[in-house]
Protein backbone atom coordinates (compact mmCIF):
# COMPACT_ATOMS: atom_id res chain seq x y z
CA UNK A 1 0.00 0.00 0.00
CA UNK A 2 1.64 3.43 -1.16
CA UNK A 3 1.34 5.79 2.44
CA UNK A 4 1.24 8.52 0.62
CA UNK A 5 -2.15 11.03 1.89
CA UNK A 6 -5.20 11.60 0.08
CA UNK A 7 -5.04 14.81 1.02
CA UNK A 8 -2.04 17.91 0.61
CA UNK A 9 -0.25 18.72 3.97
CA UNK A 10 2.14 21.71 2.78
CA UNK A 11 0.74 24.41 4.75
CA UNK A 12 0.08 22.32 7.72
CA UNK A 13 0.30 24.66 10.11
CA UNK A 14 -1.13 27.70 8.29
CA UNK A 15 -4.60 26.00 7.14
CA UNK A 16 -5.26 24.55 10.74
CA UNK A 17 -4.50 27.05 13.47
CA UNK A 18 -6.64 30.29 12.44
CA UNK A 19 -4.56 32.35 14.95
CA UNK A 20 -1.06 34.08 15.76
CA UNK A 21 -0.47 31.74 18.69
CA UNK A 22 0.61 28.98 15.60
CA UNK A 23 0.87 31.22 12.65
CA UNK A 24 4.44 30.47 12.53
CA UNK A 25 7.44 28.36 13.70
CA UNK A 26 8.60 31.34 16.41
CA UNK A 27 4.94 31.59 17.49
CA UNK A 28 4.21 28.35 17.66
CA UNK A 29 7.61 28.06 19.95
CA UNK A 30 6.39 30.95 22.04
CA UNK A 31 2.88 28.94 22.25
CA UNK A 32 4.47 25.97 23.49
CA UNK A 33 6.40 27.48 26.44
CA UNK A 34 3.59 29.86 27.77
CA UNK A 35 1.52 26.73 27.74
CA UNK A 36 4.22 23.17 28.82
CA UNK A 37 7.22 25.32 29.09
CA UNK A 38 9.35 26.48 31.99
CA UNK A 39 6.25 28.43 33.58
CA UNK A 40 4.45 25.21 34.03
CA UNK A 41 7.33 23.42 34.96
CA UNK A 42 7.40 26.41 37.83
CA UNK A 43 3.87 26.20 38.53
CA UNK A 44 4.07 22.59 39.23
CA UNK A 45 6.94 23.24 42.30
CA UNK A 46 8.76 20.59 41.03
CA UNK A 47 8.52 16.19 40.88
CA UNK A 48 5.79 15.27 42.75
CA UNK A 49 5.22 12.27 45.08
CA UNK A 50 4.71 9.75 42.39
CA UNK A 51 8.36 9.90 41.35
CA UNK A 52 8.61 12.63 38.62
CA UNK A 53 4.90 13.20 37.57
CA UNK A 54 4.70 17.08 37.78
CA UNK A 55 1.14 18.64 39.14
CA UNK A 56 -1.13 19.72 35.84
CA UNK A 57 -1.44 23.44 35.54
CA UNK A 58 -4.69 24.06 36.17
CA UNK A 59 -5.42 26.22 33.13
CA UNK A 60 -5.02 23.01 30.84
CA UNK A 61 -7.73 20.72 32.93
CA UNK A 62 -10.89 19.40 31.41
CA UNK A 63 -12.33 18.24 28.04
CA UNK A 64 -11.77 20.45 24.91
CA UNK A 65 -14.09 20.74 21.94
CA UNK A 66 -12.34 17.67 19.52
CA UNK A 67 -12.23 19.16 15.79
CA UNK A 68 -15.00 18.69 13.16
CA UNK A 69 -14.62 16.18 10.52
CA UNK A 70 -14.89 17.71 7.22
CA UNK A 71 -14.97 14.08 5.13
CA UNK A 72 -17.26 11.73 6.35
CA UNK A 73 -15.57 8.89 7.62
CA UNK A 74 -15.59 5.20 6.50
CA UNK A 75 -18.19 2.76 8.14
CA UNK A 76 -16.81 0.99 11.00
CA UNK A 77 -16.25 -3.07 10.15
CA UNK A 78 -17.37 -6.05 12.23
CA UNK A 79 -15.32 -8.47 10.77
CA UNK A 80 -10.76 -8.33 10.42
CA UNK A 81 -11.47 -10.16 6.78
CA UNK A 82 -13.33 -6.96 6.01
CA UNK A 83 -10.41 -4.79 5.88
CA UNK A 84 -8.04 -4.13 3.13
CA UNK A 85 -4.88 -5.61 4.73
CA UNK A 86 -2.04 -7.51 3.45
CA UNK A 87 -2.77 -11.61 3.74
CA UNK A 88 -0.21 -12.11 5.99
CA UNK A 89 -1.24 -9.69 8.05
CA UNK A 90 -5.02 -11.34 8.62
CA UNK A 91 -3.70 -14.48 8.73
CA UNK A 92 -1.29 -13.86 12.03
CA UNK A 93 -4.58 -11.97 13.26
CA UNK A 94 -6.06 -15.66 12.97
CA UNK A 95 -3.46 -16.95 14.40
CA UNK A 96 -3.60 -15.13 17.33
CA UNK A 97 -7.19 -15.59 17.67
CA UNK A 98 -8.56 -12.52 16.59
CA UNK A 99 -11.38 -12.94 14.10
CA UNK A 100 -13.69 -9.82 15.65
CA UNK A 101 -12.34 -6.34 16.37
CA UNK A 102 -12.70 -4.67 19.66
CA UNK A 103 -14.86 -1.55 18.72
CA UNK A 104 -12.06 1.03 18.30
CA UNK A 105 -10.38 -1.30 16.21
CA UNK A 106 -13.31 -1.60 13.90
CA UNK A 107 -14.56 1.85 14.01
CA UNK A 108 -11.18 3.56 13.23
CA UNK A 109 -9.18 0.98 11.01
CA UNK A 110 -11.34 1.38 7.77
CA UNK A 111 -10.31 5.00 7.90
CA UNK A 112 -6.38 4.70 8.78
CA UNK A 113 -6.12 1.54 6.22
CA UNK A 114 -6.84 4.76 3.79
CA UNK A 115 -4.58 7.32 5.32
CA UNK A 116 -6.59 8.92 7.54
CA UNK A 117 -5.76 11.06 10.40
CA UNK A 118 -7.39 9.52 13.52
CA UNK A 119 -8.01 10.95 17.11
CA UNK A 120 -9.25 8.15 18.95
CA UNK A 121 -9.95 7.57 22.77
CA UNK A 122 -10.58 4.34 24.21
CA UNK A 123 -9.95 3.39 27.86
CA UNK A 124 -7.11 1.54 28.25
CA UNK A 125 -7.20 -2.01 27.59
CA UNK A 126 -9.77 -1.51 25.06
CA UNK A 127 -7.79 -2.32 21.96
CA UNK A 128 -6.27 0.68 20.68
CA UNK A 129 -2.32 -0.74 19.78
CA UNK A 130 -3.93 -2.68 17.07
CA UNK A 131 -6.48 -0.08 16.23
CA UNK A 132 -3.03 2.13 15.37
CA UNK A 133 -0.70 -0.99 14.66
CA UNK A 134 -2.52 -2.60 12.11
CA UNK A 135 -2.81 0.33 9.36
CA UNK A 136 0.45 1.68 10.34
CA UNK A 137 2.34 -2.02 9.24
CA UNK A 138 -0.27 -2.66 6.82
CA UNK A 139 0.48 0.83 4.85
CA UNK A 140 4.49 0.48 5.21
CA UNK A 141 4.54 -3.76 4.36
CA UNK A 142 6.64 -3.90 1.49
CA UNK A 143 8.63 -0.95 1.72
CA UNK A 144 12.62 -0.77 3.32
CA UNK A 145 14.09 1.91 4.81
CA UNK A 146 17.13 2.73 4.77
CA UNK A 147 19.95 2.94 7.49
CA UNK A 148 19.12 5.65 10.02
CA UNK A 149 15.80 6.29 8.58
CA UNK A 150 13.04 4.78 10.06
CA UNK A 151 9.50 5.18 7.92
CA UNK A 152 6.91 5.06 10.43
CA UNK A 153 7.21 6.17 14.24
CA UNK A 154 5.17 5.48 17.34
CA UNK A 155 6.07 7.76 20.12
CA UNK A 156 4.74 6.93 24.21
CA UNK A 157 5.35 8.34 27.39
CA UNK A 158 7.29 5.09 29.55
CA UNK A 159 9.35 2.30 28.66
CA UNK A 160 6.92 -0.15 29.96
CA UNK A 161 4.01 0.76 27.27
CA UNK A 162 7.06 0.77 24.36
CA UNK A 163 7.99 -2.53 25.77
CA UNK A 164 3.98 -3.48 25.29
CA UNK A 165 3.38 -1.64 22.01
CA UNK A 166 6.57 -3.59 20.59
CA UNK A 167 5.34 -6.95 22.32
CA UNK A 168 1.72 -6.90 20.76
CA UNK A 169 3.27 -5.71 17.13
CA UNK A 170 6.35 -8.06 16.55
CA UNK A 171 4.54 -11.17 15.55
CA UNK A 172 2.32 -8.82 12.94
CA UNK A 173 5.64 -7.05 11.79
CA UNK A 174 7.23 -10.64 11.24
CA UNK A 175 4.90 -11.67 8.66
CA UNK A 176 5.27 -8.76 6.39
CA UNK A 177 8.81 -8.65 6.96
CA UNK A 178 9.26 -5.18 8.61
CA UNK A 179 11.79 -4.28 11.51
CA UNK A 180 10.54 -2.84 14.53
CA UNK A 181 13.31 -1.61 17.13
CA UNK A 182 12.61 0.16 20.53
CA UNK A 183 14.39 3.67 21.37
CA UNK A 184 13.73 4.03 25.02
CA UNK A 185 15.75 4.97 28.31
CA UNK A 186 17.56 3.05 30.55
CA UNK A 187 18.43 0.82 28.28
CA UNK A 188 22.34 0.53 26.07
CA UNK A 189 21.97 3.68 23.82
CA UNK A 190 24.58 1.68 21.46
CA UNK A 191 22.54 -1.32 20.71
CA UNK A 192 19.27 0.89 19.79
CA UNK A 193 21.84 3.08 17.77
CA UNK A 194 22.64 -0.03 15.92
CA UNK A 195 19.39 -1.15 15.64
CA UNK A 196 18.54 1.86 13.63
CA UNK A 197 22.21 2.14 11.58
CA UNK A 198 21.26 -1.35 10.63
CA UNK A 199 17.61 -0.28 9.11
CA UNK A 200 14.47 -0.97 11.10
CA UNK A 201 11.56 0.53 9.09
CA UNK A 202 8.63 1.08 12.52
CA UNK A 203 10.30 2.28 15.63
CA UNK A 204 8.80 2.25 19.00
CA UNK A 205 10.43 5.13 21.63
CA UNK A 206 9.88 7.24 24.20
CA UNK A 207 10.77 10.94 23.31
CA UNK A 208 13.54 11.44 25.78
CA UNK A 209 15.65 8.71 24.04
CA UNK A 210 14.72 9.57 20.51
CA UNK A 211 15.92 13.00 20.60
CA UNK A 212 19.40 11.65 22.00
CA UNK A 213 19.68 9.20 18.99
CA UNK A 214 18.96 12.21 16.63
CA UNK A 215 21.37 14.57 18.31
CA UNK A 216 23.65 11.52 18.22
CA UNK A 217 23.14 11.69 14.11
CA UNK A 218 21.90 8.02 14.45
CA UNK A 219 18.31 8.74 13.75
CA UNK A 220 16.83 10.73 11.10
CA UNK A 221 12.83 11.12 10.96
CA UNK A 222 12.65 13.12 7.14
CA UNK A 223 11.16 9.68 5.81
CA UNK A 224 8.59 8.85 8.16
CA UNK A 225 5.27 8.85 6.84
CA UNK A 226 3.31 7.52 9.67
CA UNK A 227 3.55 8.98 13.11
CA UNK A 228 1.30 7.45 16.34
CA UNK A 229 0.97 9.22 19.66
CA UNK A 230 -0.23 6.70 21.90
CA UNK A 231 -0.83 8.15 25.47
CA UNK A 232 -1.01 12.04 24.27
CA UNK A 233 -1.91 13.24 27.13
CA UNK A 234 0.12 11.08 29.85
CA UNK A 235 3.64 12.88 27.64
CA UNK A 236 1.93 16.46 27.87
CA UNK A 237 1.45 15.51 32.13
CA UNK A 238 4.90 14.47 32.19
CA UNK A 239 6.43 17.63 30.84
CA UNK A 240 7.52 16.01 27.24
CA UNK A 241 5.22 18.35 24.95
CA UNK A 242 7.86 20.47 23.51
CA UNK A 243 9.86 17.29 22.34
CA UNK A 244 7.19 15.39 21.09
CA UNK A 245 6.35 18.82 18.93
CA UNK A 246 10.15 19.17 18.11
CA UNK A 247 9.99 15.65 17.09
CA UNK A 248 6.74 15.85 15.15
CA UNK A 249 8.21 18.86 13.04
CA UNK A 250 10.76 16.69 11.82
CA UNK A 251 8.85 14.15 9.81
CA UNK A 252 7.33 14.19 6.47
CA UNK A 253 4.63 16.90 6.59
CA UNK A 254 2.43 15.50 4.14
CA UNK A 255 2.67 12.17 6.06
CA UNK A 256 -0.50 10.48 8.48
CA UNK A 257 -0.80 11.00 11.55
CA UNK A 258 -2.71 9.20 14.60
CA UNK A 259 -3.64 9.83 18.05
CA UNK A 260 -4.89 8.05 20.32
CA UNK A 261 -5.42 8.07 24.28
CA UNK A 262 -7.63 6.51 26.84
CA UNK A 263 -7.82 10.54 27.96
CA UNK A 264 -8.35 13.36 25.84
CA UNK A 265 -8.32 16.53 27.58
CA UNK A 266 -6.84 20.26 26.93
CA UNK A 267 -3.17 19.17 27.24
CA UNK A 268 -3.38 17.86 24.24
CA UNK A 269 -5.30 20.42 21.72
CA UNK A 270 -2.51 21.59 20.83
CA UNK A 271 -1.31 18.57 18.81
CA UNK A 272 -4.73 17.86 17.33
CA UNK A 273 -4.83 21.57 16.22
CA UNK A 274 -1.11 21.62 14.83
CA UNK A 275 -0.30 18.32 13.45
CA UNK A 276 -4.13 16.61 12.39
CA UNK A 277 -5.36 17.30 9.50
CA UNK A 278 -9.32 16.42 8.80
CA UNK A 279 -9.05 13.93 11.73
CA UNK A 280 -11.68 11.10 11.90
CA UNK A 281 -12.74 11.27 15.73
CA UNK A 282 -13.91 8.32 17.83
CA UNK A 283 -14.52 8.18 21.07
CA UNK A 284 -15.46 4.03 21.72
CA UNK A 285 -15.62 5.85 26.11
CA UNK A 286 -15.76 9.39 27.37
CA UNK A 287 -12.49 10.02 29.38
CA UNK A 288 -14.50 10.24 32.63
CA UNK A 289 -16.04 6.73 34.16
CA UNK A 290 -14.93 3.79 33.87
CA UNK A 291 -15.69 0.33 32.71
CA UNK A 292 -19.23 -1.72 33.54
CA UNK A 293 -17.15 -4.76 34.35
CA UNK A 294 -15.00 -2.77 37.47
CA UNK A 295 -16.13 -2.43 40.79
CA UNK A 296 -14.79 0.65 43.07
CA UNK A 297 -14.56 0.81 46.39
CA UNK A 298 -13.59 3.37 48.88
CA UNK A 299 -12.62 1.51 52.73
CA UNK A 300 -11.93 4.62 55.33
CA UNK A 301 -9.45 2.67 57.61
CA UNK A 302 -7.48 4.15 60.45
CA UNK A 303 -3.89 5.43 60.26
CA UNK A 304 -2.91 2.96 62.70
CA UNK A 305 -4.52 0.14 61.33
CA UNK A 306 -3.54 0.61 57.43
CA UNK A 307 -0.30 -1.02 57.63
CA UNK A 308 -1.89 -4.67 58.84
CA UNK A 309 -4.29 -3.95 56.61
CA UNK A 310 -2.66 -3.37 53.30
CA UNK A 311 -0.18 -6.74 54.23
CA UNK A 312 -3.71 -8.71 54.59
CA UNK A 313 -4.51 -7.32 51.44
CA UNK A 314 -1.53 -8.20 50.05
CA UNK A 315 -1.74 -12.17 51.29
CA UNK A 316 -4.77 -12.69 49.40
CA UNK A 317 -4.41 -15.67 47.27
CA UNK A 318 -4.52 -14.25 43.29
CA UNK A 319 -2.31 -11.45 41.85
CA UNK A 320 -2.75 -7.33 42.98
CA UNK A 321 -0.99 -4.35 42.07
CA UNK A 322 -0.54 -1.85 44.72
CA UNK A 323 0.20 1.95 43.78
CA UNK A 324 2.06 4.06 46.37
CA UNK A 325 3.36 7.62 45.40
CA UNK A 326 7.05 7.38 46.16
CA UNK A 327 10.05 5.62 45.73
CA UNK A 328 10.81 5.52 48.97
CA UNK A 329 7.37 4.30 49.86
CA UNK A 330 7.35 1.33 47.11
CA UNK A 331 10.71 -0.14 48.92
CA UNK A 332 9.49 0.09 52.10
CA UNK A 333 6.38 -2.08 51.65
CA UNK A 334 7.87 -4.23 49.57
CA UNK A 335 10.49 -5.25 52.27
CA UNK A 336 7.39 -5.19 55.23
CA UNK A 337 5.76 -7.69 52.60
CA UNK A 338 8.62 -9.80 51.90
CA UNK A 339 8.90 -10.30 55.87
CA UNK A 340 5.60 -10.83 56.50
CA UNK A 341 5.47 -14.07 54.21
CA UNK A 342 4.00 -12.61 50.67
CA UNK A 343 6.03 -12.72 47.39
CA UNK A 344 6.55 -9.10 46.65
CA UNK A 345 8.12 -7.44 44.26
CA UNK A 346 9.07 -3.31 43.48
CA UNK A 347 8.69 -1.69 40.31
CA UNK A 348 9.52 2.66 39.88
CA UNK A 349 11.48 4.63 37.97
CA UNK A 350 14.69 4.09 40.27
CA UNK A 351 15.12 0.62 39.02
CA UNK A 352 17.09 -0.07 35.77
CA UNK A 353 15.03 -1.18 32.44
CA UNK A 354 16.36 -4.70 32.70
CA UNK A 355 15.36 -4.88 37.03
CA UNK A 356 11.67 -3.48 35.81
CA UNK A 357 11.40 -6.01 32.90
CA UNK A 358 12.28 -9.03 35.55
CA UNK A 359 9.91 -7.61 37.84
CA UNK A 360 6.97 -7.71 35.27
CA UNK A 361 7.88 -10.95 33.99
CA UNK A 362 7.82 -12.50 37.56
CA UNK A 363 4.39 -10.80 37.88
CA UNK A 364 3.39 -11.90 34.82
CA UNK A 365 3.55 -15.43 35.43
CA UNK A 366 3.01 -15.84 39.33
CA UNK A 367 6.23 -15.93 40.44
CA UNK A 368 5.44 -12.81 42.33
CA UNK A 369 1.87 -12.23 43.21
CA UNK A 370 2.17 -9.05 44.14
CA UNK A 371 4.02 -5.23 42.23
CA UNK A 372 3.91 -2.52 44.63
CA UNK A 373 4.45 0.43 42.32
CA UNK A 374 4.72 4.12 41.79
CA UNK A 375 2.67 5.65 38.90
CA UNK A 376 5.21 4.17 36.19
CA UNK A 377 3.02 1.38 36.49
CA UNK A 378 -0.30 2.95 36.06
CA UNK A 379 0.05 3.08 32.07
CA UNK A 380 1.62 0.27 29.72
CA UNK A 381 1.15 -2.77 31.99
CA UNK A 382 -0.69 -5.31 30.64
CA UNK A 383 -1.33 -8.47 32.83
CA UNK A 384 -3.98 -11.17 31.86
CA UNK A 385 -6.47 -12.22 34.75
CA UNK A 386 -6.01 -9.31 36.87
CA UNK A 387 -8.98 -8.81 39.17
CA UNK A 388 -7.49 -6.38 41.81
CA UNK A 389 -5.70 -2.61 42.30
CA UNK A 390 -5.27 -1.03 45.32
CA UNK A 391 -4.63 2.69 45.72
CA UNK A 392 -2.69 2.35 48.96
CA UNK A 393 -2.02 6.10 48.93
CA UNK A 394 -4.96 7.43 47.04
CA UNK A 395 -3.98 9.27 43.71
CA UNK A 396 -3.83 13.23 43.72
CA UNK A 397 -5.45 13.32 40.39
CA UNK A 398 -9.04 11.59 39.14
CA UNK A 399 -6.83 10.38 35.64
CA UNK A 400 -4.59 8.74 37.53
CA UNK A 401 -7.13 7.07 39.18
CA UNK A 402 -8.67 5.63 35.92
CA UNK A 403 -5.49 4.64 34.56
CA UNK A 404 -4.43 2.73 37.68
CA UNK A 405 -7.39 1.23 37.84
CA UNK A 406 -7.58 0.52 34.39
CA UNK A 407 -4.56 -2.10 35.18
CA UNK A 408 -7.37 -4.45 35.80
CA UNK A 409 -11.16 -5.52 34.23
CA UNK A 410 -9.23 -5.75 30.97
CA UNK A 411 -10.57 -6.68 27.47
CA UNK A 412 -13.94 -7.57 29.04
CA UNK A 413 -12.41 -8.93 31.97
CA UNK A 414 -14.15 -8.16 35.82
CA UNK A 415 -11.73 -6.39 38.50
CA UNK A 416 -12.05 -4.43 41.42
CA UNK A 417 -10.67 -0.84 42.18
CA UNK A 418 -9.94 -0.53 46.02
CA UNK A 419 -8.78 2.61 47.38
CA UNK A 420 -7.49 3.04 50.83
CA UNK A 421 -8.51 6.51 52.31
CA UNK A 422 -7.39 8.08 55.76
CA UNK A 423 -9.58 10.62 57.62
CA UNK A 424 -7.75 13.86 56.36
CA UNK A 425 -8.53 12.08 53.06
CA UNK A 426 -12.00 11.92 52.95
CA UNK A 427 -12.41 15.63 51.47
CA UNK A 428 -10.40 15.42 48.49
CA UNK A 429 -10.99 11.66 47.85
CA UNK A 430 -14.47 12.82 47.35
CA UNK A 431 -13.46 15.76 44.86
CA UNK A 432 -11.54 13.32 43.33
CA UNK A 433 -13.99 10.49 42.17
CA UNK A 434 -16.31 13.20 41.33
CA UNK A 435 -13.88 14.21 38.87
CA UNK A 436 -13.60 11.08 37.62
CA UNK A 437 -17.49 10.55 37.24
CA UNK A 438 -17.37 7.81 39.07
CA UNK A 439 -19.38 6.48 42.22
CA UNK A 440 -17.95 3.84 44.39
CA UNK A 441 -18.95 2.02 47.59
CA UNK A 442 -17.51 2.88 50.51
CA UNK A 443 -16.95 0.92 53.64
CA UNK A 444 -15.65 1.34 57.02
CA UNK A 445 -13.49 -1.85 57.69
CA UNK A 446 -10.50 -2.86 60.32
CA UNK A 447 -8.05 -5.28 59.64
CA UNK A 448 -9.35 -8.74 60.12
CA UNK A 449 -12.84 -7.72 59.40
CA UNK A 450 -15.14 -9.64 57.03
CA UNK A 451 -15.94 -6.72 54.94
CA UNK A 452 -12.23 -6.56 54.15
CA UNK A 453 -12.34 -9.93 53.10
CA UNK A 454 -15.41 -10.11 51.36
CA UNK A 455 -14.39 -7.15 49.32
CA UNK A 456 -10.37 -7.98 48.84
CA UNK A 457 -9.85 -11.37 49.59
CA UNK A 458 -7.54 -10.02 52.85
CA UNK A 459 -6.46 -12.56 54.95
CA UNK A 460 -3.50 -13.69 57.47
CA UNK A 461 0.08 -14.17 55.75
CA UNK A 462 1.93 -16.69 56.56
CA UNK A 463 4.90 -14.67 58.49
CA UNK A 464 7.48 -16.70 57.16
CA UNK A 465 9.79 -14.43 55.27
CA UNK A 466 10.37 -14.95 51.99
CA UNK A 467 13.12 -14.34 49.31
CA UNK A 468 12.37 -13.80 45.87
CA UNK A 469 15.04 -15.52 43.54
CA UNK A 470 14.91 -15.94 40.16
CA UNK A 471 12.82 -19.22 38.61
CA UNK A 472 15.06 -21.96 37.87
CA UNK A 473 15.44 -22.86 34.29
CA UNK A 474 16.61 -26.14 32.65
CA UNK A 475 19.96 -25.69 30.94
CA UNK A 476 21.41 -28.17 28.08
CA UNK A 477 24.40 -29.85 29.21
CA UNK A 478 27.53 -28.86 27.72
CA UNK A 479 29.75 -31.73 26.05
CA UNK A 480 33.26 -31.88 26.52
CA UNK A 481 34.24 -30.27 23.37
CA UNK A 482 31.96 -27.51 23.90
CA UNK A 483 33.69 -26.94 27.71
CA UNK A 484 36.75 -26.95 25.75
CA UNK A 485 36.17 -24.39 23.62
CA UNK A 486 34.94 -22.26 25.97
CA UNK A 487 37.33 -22.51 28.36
CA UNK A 488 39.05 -18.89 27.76
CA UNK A 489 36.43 -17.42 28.41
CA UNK A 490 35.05 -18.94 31.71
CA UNK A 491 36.26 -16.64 34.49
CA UNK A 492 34.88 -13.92 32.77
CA UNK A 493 31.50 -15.73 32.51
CA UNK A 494 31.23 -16.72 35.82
CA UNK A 495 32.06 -12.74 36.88
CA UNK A 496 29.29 -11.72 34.56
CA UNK A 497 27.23 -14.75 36.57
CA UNK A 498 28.08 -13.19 39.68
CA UNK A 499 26.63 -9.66 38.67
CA UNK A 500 23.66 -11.36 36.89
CA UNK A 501 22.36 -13.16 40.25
CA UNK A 502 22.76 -10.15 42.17
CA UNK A 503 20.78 -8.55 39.61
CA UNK A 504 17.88 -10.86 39.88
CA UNK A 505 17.84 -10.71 43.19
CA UNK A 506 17.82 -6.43 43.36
């Protein structure tokens, strides 16, 4: 399929913005700091409690008035074999047992298949890397780029949602032969450098790490056609907004763009107003409320009975993830955990990329039943079967309440939403799930009550501590020969062994 757009893109920013605030590359600059720049950065006093999330200015809250579509857009389709994709392409879908689209998928794909710009919101969990992932390897199958220059981009705010955008896409890239590579943080700037000197045509980064590969000269974004911001609203909260825009005026201006959130909210008109052009908009779930299949509930505990109470929590037989806003905070529990009997695990931005990928994968498949984590968990984490999320500190703002929550009651899945809230908290707990449009039950409960276990599962640990290790895997024996030939080489192996455990074990 040839990505080039229906529709001419030249004067981009001219025909869209109506106003001196983006009539021009030194307004539009001038824009962007009154709005995400160092005044906001000011405003917000700083990294907050969940571990570099600035406060939002409060001039950028609320829902903003999404653009109207000038060309109808294509009718949504019910059925994968519908759409206009490559073979190989539907047949992986079959493969992976997708034969109906979740709605955002079906609404929107008809529509970026042709080229379409797209602002979609969907809560999370709803569907929406496919929704983008599908047209954007279905429109570049069969092209190659060349070394440095990557032809279709998809930019997110955290390593783990690129590590979950890549993991849904690669089998789908595979079978139309395209190279996807991931640009992101904490991870060896020299193998993602070589990644893209080598050719990889979709690339998957957070915007941080892109712009040092560009400034490095090993990435160059004049050939991509197809740029996805996934989480729009998450990078303008975080304080990336003037790279993603420095990023987005770097690729092919006439090329498609998509956007899509489980949010849409006033930090993020000004992307739709610069960089869309004729968007199809589809909204599959308003950005307030939340899911049918979640229950919420509010327990007012006592300050002197939280700490038994969140370890009870925490013993319950099945999986939870509990959010805590600091560093400091995560660590803490997870030790009290650990000694109290449960299988407990940390995940925040202090730990290194490969200590928060072992941490998920533990998670993941049982080995730990429960992440105690900081807000860099509340996006990008996908986990199958998981029915519970406690707020043990209750969130200081009513998105990061839905996204947390939306950790769980996933893909039609049921979960629960528990958030533990203090006396003092009352007040703005209440503000807060107002905000959010949402109405939960509340319940005064002690530890050991049956409420508390009715509603959680809570019950005793075992008080045996406990020392997470890492899961034992079979290893081939090595023949004689093989010892052999690898004998130069074995004291600095076993050195590297050395760091490895203690890196498991961190």
């Amino acid at each position: 399929m040839n990505p080039a757009r229906p529709n001419e893109r030249s004067s981009r920013t001219r025909s869209r913005t109506g106003g001196p605030a983006f009539g021009s590359r030194t307004a539009a600059a001038s824009g962007r700091g009154s709005r995400f720049g160092s005044s906001a950065s000011s405003r917000a006093g700083g990294p907050s409690r969940s571990g570099g999330y600035g406060r939002r200015p409060a001039g950028v809250q609320g829902e903003f008035a999404p653009p109207k579509t000038i060309t109808p857009a294509l009718p949504a389709v019910e059925s994968f074999a519908d759409l206009d994709m490559p073979a190989q392409l539907l047949a992986t879908l079959d493969t992976q047992g997708m034969t109906v689209p979740f709605p955002i998928q079906g609404a929107t794909l008809p529509n970026t298949l042709a080229g379409r710009d797209v602002l979609g919101r969907g809560r999370t969990g709803s569907g929406k890397t496919l929704a983008f992932g599908l047209a954007l390897l279905a429109r570049t199958a069969g092209q190659r780029a060349e070394p440095h220059q990557p032809l279709a981009l998809v930019l997110v705010p955290t390593r783990e949602l690129a590590q979950q955008v890549t993991d849904a896409l690669t089998p789908y890239a595979r079978s139309v032969k395209l190279r996807l590579t991931t640009a992101v943080g904490g991870m060896p700037i020299g193998r993602q450098a070589g990644a893209l000197r080598a050719g990889a045509e979709v690339v998957v980064a957070t915007p941080g790490r892109l712009k040092d590969l560009i400034d490095r000269g090993d990435c160059r974004l004049n050939q991509v056609a197809i740029t996805v911001l996934d989480e729009a609203d998450q990078m303008a909260d975080m304080g990336f907004m003037p790279q993603v825009t420095a990023l987005l005026d770097q690729v092919r201006p006439e090329g498609q763009r998509m956007l899509f959130s489980a949010t849409l909210d006033r930090n993020v008109d000004l992307l739709v107003r610069r960089y869309l052009t004729d968007p199809v908009v589809h909204s599959v779930d308003p950005s307030q409320g939340a899911v049918t299949t979640m229950e919420h509930h509010i327990l007012y505990v006592h300050g002197a009975d939280k700490q038994r109470m969140t370890t009870e929590i925490a013993a319950r037989d099945g999986r939870v993830i509990m959010f805590l806003d600091t560093k400091h905070a995560v660590d803490r529990l997870t030790q009290d955990l650990l000694d109290s009997g449960v299988r407990a695990a940390a995940l925040h931005g202090g730990k290194s990329q490969p200590q928060r990928t072992r941490t998920l994968a533990r998670f993941k498949t049982g080995h730990v039943t429960v992440l105690v984590a900081t807000n860099v968990a509340a996006r990008g984490i996908h986990v199958d079967n998981l029915d519970l999320v406690v707020n043990v500190d209750p969130p200081t703002d009513h998105k990061d309440y839905l996204h947390r929550g939306g950790r769980t009651a996933r893909a039609g899945e049921s979960g629960s939403v528990v958030t533990l809230v203090t006396p003092n908290q009352r007040r703005e707990m209440a503000r807060l799930m107002t905000a959010a449009g949402i109405t939960a039950q509340t319940t005064q409960v002690r530890s050991g009550d049956e409420a508390l276990t009715r509603i959680t599962g809570a019950q005793a640990p075992s008080g045996i501590p406990v020392t997470i290790t890492a899961p034992v895997s079979e290893r081939p024996k090595r023949t004689t020969a093989s010892r052999g030939r690898r004998g130069h080489a074995s004291a600095a192996r076993r050195a590297s062994g050395r760091q490895s455990a203690f890196d498991a074990a961190a």
